[in-house]
C-alpha atoms as a PDB file:
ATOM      1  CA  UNK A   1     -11.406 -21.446 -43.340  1.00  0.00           C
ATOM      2  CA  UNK A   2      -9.673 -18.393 -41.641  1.00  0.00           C
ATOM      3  CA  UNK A   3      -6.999 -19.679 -38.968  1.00  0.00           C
ATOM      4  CA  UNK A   4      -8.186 -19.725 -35.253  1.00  0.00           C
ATOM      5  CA  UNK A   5      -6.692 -17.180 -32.756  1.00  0.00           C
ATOM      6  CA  UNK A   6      -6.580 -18.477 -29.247  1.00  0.00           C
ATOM      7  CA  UNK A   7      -4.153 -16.256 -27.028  1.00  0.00           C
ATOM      8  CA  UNK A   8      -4.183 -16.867 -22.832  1.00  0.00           C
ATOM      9  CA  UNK A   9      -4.440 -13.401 -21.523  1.00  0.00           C
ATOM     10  CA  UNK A  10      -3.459 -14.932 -17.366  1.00  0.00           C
ATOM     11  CA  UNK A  11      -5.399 -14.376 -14.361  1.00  0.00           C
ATOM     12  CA  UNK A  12      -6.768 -11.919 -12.181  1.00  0.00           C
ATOM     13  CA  UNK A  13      -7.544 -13.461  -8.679  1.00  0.00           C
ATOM     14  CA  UNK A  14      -9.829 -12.798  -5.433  1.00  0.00           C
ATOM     15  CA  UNK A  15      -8.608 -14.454  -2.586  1.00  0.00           C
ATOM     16  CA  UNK A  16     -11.790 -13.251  -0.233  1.00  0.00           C
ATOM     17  CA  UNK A  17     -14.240 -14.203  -2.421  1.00  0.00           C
ATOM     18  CA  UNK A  18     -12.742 -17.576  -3.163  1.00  0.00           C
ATOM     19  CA  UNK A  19     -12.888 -16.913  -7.052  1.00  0.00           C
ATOM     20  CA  UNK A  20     -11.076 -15.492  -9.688  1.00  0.00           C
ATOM     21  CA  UNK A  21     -11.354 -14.535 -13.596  1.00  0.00           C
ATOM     22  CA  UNK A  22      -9.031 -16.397 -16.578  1.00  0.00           C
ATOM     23  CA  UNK A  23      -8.999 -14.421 -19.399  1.00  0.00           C
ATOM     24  CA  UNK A  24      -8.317 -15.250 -23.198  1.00  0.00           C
ATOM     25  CA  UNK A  25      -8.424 -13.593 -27.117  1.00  0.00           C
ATOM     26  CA  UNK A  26     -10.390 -15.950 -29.258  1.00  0.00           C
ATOM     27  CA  UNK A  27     -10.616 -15.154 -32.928  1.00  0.00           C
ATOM     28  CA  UNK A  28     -10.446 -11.237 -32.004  1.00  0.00           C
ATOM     29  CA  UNK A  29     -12.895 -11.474 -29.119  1.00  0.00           C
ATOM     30  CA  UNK A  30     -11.720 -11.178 -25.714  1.00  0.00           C
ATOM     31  CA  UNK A  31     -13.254 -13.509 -22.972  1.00  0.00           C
ATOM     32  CA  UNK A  32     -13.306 -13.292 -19.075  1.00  0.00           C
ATOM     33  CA  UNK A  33     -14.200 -16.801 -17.747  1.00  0.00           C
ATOM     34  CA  UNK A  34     -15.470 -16.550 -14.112  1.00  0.00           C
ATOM     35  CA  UNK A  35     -14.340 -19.704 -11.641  1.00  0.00           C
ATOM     36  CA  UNK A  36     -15.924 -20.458  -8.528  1.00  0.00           C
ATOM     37  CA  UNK A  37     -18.108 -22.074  -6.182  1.00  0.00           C
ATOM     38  CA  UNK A  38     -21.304 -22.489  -7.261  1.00  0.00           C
ATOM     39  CA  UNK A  39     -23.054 -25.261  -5.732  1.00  0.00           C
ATOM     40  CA  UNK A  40     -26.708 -23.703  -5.914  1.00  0.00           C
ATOM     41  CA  UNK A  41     -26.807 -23.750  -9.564  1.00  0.00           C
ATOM     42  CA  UNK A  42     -29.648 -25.858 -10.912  1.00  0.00           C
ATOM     43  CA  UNK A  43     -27.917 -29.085 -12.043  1.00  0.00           C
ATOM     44  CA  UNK A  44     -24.254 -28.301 -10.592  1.00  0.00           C
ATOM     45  CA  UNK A  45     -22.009 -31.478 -10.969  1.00  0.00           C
ATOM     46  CA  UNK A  46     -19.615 -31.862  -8.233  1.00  0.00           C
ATOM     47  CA  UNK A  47     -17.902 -34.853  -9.460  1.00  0.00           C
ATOM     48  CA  UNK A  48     -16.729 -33.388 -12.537  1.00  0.00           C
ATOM     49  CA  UNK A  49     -16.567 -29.665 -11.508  1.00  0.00           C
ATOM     50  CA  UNK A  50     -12.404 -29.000 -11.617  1.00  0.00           C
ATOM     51  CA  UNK A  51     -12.905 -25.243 -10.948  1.00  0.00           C
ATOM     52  CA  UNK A  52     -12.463 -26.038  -6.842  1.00  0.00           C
ATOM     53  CA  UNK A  53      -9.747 -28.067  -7.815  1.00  0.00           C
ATOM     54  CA  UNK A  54      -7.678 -24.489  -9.360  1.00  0.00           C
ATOM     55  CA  UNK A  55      -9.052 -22.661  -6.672  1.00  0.00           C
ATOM     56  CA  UNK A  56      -7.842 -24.245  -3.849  1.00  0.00           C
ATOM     57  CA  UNK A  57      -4.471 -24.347  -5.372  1.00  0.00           C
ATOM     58  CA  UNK A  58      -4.614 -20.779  -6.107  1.00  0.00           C
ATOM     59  CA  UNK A  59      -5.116 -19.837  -2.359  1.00  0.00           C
ATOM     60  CA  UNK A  60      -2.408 -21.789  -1.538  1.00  0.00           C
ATOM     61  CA  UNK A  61       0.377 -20.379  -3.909  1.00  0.00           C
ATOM     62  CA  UNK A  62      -1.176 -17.138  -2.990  1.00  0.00           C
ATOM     63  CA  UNK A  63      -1.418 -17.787   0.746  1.00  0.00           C
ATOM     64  CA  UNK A  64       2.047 -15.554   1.408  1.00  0.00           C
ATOM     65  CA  UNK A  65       2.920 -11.977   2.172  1.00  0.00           C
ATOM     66  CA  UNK A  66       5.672 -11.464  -0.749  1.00  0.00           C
ATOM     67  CA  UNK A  67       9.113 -11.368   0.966  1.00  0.00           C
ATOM     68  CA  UNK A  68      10.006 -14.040  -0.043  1.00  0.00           C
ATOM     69  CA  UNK A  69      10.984 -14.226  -3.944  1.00  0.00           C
ATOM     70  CA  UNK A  70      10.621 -17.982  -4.229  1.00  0.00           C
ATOM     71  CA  UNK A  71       7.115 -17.842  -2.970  1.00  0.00           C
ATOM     72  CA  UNK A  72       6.843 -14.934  -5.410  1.00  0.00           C
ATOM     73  CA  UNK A  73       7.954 -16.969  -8.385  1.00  0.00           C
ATOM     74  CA  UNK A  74       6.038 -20.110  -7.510  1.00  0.00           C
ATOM     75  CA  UNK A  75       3.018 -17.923  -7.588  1.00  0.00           C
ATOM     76  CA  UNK A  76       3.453 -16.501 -11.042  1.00  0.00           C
ATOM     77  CA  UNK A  77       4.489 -19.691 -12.525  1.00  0.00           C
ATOM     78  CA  UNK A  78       1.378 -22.084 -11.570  1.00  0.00           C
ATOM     79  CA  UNK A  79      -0.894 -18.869 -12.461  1.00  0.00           C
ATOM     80  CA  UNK A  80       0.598 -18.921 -15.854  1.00  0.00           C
ATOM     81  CA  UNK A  81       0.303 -22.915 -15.837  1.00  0.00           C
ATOM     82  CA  UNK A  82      -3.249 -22.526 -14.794  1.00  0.00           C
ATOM     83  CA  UNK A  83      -4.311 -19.826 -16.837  1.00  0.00           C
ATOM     84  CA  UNK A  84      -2.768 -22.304 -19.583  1.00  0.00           C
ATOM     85  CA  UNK A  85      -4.786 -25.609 -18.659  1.00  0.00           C
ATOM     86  CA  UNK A  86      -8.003 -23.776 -18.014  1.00  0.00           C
ATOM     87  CA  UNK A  87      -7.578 -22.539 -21.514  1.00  0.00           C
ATOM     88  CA  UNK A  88      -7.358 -25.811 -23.235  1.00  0.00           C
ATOM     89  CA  UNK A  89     -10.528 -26.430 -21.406  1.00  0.00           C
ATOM     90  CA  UNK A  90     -12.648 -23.278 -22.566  1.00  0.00           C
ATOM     91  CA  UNK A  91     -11.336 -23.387 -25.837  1.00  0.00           C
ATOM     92  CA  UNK A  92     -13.694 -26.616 -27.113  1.00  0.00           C
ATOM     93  CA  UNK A  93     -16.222 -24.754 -25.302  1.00  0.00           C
ATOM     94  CA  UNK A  94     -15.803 -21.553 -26.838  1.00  0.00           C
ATOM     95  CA  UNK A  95     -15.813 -23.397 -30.165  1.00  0.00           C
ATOM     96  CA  UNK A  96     -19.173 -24.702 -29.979  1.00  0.00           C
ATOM     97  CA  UNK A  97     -20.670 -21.296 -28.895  1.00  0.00           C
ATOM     98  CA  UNK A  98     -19.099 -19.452 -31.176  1.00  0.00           C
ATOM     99  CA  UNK A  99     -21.898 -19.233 -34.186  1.00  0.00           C
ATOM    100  CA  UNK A 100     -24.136 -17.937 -31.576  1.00  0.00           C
ATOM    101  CA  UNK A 101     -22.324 -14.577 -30.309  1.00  0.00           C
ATOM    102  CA  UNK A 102     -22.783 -11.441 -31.750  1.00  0.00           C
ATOM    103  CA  UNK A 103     -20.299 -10.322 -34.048  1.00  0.00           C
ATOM    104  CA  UNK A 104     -17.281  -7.990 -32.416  1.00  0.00           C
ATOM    105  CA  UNK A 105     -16.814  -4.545 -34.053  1.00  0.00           C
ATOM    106  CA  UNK A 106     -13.022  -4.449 -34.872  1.00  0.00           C
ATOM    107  CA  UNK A 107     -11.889  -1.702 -32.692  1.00  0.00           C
ATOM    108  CA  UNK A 108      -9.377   1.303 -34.368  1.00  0.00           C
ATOM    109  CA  UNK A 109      -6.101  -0.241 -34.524  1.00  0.00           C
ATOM    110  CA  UNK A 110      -3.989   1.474 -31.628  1.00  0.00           C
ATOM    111  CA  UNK A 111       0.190   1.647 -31.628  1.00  0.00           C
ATOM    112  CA  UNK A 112       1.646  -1.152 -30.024  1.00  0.00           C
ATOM    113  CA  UNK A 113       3.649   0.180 -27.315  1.00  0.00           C
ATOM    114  CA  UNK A 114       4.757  -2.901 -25.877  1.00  0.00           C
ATOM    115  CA  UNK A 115       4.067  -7.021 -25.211  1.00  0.00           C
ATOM    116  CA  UNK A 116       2.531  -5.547 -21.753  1.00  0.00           C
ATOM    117  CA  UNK A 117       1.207  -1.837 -21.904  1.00  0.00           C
ATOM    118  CA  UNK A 118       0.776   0.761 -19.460  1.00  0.00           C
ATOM    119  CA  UNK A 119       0.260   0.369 -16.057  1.00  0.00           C
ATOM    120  CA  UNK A 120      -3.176   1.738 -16.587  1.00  0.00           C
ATOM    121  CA  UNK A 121      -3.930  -0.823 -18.986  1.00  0.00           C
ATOM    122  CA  UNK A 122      -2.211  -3.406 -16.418  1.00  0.00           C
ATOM    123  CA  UNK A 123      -4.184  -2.607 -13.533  1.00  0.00           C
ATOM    124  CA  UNK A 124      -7.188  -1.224 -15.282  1.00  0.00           C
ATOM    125  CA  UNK A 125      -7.575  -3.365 -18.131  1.00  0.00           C
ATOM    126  CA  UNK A 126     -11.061  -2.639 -20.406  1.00  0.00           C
ATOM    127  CA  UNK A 127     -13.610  -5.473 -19.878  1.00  0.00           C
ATOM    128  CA  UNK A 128     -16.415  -3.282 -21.765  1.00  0.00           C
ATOM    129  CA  UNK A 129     -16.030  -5.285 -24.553  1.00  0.00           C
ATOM    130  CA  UNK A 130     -15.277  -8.793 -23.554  1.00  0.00           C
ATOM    131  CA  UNK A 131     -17.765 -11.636 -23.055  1.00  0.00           C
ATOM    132  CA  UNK A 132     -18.524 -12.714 -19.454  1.00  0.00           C
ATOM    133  CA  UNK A 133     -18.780 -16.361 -18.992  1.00  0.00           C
ATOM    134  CA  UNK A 134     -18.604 -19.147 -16.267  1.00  0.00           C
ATOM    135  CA  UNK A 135     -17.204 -22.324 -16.138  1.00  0.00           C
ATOM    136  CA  UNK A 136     -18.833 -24.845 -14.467  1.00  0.00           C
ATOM    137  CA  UNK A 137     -20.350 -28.757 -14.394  1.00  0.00           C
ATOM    138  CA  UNK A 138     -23.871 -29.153 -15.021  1.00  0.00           C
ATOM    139  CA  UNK A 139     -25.360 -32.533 -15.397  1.00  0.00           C
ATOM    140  CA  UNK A 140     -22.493 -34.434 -16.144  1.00  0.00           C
ATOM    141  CA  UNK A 141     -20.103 -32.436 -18.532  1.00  0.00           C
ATOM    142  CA  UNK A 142     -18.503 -28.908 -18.385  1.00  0.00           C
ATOM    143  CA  UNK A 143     -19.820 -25.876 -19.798  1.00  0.00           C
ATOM    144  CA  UNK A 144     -19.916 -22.288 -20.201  1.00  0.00           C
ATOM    145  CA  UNK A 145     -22.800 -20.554 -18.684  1.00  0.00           C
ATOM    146  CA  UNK A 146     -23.876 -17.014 -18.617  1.00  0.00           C
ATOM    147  CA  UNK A 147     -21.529 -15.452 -15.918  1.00  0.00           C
ATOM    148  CA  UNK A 148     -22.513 -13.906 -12.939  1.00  0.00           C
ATOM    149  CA  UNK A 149     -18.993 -12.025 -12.453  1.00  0.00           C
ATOM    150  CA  UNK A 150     -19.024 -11.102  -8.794  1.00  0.00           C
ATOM    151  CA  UNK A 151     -19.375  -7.199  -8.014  1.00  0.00           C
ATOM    152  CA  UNK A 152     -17.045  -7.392  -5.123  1.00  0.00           C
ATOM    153  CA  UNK A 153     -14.366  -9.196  -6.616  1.00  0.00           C
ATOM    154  CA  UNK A 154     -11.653  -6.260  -6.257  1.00  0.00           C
ATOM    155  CA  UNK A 155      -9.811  -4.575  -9.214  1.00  0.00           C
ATOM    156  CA  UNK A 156      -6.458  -6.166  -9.334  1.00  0.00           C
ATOM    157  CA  UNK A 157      -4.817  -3.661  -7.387  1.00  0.00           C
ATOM    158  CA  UNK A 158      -6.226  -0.906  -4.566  1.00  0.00           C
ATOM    159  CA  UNK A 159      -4.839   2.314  -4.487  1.00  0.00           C
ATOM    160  CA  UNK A 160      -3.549   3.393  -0.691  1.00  0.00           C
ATOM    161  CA  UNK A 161      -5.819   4.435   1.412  1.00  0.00           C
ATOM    162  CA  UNK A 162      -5.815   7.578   3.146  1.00  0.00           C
ATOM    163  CA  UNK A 163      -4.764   6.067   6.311  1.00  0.00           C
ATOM    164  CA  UNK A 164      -1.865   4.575   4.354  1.00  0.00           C
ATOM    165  CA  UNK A 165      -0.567   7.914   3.162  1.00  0.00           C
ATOM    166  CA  UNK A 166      -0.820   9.180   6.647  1.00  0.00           C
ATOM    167  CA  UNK A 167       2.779  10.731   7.417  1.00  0.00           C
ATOM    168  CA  UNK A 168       3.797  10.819   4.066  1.00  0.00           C
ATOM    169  CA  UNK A 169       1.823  12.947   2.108  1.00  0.00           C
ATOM    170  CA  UNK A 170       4.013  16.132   2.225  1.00  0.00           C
ATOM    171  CA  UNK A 171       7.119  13.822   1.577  1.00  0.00           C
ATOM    172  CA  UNK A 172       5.472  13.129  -1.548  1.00  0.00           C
ATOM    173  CA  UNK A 173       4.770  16.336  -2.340  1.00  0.00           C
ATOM    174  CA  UNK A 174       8.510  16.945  -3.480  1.00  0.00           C
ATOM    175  CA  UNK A 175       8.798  13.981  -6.273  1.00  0.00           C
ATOM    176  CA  UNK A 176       8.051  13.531  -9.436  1.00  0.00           C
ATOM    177  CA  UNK A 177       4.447  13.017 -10.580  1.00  0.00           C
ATOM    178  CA  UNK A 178       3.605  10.456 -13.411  1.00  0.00           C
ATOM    179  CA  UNK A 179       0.146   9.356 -15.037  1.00  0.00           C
ATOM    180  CA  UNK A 180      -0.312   5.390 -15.210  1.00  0.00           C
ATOM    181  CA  UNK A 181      -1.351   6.110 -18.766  1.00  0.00           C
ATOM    182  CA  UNK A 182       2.553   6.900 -19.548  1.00  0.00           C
ATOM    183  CA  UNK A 183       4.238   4.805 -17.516  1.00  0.00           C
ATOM    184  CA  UNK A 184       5.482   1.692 -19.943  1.00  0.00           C
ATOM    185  CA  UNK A 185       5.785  -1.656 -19.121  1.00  0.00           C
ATOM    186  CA  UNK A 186       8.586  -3.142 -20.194  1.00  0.00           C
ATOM    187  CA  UNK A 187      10.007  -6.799 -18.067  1.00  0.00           C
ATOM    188  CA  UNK A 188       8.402  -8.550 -15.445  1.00  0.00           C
ATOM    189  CA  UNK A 189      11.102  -9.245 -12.952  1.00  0.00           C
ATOM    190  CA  UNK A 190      11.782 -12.792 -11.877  1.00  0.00           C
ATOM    191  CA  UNK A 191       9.531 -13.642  -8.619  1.00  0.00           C
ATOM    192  CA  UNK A 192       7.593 -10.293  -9.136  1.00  0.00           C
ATOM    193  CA  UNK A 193       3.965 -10.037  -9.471  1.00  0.00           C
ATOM    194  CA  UNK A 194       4.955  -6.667  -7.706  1.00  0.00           C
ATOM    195  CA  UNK A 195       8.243  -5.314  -9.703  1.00  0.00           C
ATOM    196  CA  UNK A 196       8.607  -4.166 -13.287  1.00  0.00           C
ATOM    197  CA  UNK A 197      10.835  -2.947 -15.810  1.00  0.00           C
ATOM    198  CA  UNK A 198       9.277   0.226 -16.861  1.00  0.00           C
ATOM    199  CA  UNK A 199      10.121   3.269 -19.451  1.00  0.00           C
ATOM    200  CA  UNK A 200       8.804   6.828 -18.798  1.00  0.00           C
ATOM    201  CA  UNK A 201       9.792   9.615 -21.159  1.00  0.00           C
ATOM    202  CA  UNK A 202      12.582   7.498 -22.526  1.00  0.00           C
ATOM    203  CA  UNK A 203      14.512   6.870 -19.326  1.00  0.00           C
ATOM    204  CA  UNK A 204      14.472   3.593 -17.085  1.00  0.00           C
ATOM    205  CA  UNK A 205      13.017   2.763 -13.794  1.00  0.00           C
ATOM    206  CA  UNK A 206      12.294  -0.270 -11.562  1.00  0.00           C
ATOM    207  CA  UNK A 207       8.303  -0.187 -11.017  1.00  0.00           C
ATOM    208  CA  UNK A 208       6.864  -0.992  -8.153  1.00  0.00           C
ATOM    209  CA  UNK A 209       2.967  -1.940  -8.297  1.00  0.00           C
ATOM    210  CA  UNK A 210       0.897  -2.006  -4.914  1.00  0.00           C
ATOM    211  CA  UNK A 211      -0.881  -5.599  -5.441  1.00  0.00           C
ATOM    212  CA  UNK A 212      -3.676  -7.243  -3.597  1.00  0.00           C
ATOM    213  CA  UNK A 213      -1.524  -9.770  -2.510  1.00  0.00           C
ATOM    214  CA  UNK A 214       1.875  -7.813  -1.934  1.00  0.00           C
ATOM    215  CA  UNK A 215       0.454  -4.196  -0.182  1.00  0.00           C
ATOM    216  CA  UNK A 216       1.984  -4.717   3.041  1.00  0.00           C
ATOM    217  CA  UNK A 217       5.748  -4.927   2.147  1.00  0.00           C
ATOM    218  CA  UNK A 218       4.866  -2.257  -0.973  1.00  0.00           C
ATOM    219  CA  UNK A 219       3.708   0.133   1.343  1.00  0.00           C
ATOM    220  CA  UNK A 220       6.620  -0.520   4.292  1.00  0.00           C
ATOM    221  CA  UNK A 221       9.081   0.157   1.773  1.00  0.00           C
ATOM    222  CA  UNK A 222       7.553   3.837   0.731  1.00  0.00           C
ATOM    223  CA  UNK A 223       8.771   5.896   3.741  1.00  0.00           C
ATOM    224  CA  UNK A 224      12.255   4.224   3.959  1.00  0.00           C
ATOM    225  CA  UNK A 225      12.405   5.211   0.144  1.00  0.00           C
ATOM    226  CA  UNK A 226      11.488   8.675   0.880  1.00  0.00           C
ATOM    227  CA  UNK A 227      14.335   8.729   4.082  1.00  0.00           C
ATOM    228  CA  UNK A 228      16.809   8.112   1.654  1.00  0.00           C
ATOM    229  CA  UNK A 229      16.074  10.304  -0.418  1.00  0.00           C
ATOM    230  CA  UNK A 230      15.426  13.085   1.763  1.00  0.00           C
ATOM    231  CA  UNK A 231      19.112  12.030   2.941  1.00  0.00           C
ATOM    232  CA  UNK A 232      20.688  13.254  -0.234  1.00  0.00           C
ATOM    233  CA  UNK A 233      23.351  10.001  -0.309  1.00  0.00           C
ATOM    234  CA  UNK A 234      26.549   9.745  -2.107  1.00  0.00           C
ATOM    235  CA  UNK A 235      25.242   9.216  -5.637  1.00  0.00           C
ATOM    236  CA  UNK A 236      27.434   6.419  -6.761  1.00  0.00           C
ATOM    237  CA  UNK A 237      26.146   4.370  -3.192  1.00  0.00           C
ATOM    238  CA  UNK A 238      24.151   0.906  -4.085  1.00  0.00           C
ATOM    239  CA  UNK A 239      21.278   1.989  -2.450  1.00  0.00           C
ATOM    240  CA  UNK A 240      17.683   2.410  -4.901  1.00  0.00           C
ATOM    241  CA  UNK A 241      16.338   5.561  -4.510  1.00  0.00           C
ATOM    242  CA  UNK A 242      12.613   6.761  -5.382  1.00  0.00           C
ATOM    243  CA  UNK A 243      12.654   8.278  -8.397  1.00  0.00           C
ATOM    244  CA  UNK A 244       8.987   9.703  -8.556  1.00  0.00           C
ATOM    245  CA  UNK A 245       5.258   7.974  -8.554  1.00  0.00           C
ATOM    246  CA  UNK A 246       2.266   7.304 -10.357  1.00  0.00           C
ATOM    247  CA  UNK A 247      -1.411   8.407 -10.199  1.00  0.00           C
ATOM    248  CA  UNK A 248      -4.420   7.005 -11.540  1.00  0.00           C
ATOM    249  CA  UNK A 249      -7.560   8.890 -11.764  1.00  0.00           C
ATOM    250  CA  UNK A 250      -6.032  11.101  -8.673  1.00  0.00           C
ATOM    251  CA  UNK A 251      -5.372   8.402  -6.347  1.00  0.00           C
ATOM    252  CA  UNK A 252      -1.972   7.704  -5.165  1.00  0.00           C
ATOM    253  CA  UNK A 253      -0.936   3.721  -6.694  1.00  0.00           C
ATOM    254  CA  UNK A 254       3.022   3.689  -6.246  1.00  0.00           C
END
C-alpha cells in the first residue's frame, strides 16, 4: 500500500460572513473544507457540530486592528493550531471518501522556488483544481458534504481602492514597479500575518502585504513611507525606507 500524504495547507478566513476555508494536500489532491453556520441543512446536528465552536474563536483572535504584535502572533498561532485540529478531523473523513473521487491528473512538475511561493501564489492561490467540501453534523456524527463555498467570502487580501490611493498616486509614480508573480517569499516574520521576508531579483526586502484584517495600519504607513523617501535621509539613518511595490493584474497591492 502506497504511504498516505496528509499536509495542512492553514486557513483563509471571512470575518463578515462568519466562515472561513481550511485547506489540506491529501495523497496529491488538494482540499478546501468550508466551515460555517449552517443550521438549515436537512438533518444539521447542533450538539455535535464543533465548526461554531472554531469560528467563534477565530473572530475573537481576529477581532484586532494589527498594532499590536502580540495580538498579531496570537492570531497566527491558534490559526495554525486550528488549521491543525480541524485536520485530524477531515482526515478520517477524507479517508472514507476517497475511493469515490475522481482521479487527479498529476500536474507538470514546476521548480520549487520556495516553502511559501510568490506573493501571487500567496494571495491568489489556484483552487481550480481542489475539491470543495463542508464540514458539518448531520444526524448525529460529522461529515463531509458537498460544499457550498460562499461567493462573497473575499479573496484573502483586497487590493486598495481608488479612494485609498487618493493623494498618492503620483508619489508612486517614481518607485520601483514589481509583478507579484516575482516577488519571493521567503520568512514569515514573528507576529506578522502582514510582514515577510521576501527576495526580488536576488536582493532582500521586508514585504509588506495589505490583509483583510491588517489594511488600516498597511495603508497609514504608505504615505509616511513615501515622505521619507521623498526626504532623501542620511543613508546610514535607522529609518526603513520604501524600496518599490507590487502589482497584481494592474491593481496596486503594496
Amino acid at each position: 500500500m502506497a504511504s498516505e500524504e496528509f499536509v495542512v495547507l492553514g486557513i483563509d478566513q471571512s470575518i463578515d460572513e462568519y466562515a472561513c476555508t481550511s485547506s489540506y494536500k491529501y495523497n496529491g489532491r488538494e482540499f478546501s473544507i468550508l466551515l460555517c453556520d449552517d443550521p438549515s441543512r436537512p438533518g444539521y446536528d447542533e450538539k455535535n457540530d464543533v465548526v461554531e465552536g472554531y469560528l467563534e474563536k477565530i473572530y475573537d483572535v481576529s477581532a484586532h486592528d494589527g498594532a499590536n504584535v502580540e495580538d498579531s502572533f496570537r492570531q497566527h498561532e491558534y490559526l495554525q493550531q486550528a488549521a491543525r485540529e480541524i485536520g485530524e478531523i477531515v482526515l478520517p473523513l477524507l479517508r472514507e471518501i476517497a475511493p469515490s473521487l475522481p482521479i487527479a491528473e498529476a500536474p507538470p512538475p514546476e521548480p520549487k522556488l520556495s516553502e511559501m511561493g510568490t506573493v501571487e501564489q500567496f494571495l491568489y492561490p489556484n483552487d481550480q483544481e481542489s475539491v470543495k467540501l463542508q464540514l458539518v453534523a448531520l444526524n448525529g456524527r460529522l461529515t463531509l458534504v458537498e460544499g457550498h463555498h460562499l461567493a462573497s467570502i473575499p479573496d484573502k487580501d483586497k487590493p486598495m481602492t481608488p479612494e485609498e490611493m487618493k493623494g498618492i498616486e503620483a508619489d508612486l509614480d517614481t518607485i520601483p514597479k514589481f509583478e507579484a508573480s516575482e516577488v519571493l517569499l521567503t520568512t514569515l516574520y514573528r507576529g506578522g500575518m502582514s510582514a515577510f521576508g521576501a527576495s526580488i531579483r536576488g536582493e532582500e526586502y521586508v514585504c509588506k502585504i495589505i490583509s483583510n484584517f491588517f489594511r488600516d495600519p498597511v495603508i497609514a504607513e504608505l504615505p509616511t513611507l513615501l515622505k521619507i523617501r521623498k526626504a532623501n535621509l542620511d543613508p546610514e539613518a535607522r529609518i526603513p525606507e520604501l524600496r518599490g511595490v507590487y502589482f497584481h493584474h494592474q491593481q496596486f497591492q503594496a
